[in-house]
Protein backbone atom coordinates (compact mmCIF):
# COMPACT_ATOMS: atom_id res chain seq x y z
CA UNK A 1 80.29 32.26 102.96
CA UNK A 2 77.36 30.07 104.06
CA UNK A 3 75.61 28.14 101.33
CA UNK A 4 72.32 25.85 101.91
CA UNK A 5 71.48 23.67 98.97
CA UNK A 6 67.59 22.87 98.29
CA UNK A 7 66.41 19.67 96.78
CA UNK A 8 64.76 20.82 93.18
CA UNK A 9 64.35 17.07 92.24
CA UNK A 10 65.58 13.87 91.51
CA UNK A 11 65.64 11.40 88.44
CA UNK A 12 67.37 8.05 87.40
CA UNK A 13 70.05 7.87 84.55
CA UNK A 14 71.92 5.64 82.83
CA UNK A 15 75.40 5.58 83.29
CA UNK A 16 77.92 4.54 80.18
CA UNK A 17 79.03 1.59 82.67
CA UNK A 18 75.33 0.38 82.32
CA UNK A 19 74.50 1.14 86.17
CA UNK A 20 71.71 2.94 86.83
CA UNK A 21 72.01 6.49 89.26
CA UNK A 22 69.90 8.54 90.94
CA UNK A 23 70.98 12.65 90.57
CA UNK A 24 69.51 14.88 92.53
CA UNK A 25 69.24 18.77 91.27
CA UNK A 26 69.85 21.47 93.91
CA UNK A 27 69.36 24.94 94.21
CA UNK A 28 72.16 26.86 96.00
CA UNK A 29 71.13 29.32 98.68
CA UNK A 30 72.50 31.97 100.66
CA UNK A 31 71.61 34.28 103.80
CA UNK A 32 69.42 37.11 102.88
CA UNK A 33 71.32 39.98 104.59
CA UNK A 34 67.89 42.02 103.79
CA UNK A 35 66.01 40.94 106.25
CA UNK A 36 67.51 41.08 110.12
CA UNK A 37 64.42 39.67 112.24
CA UNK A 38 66.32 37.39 114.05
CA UNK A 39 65.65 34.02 112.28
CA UNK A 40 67.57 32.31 109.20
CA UNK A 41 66.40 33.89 105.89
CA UNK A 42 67.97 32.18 102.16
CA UNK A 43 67.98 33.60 99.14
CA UNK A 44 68.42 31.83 95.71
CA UNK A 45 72.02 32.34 94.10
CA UNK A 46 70.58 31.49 90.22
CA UNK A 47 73.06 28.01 90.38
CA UNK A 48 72.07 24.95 90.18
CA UNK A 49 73.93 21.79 91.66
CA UNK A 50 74.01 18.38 90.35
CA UNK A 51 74.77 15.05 92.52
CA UNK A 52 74.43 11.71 92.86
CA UNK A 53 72.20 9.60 95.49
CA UNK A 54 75.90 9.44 97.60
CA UNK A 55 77.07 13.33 96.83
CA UNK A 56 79.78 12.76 94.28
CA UNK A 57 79.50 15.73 92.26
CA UNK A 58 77.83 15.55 88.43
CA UNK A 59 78.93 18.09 85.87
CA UNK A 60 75.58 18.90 84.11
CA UNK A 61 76.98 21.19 80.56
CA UNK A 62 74.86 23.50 78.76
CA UNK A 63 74.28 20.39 75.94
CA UNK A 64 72.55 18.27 78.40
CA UNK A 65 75.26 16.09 78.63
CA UNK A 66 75.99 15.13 82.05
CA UNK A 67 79.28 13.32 83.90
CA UNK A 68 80.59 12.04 87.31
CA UNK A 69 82.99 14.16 87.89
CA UNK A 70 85.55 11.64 89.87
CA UNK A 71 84.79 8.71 87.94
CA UNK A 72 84.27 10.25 84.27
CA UNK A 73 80.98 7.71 83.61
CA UNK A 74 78.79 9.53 81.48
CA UNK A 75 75.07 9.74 82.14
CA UNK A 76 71.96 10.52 80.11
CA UNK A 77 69.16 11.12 81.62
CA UNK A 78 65.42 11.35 82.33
């Protein structure tokens, strides 16, 4: 399956090593199979995507509570 992901935004946090990161929120996409016109049409999947400025992977939970997933620093944000 193809996926696209579209910049939502971006913000610092603090991480619980005292460095400072920059996550960026996405918005996963996929082809709209609707609409066959010849030209690349996305569609919104409802999930969001959080990473850092270098694309390691942040788990963002429902608390608000957010983690580098390979390193395990915890970050609070904005």
């Amino acid at each position: 399956m193809s996926l696209k992901l579209q910049l939502l935004q971006s913000f610092s946090a603090r991480g619980s090593d005292g460095a400072t990161y920059k996550v960026r929120a996405y918005e996963r996409l996929v082809p709209d199979p609707s609409l066959n016109d010849g030209q690349e049409h996305w569609q919104s999947t409802g999930v969001l995507e959080y990473r850092l400025e270098d694309g390691a992977l942040v788990d963002a939970r429902a608390d608000g509570s957010m983690q580098v997933v390979r390193s395990g620093v915890q970050l609070t944000g904005p």
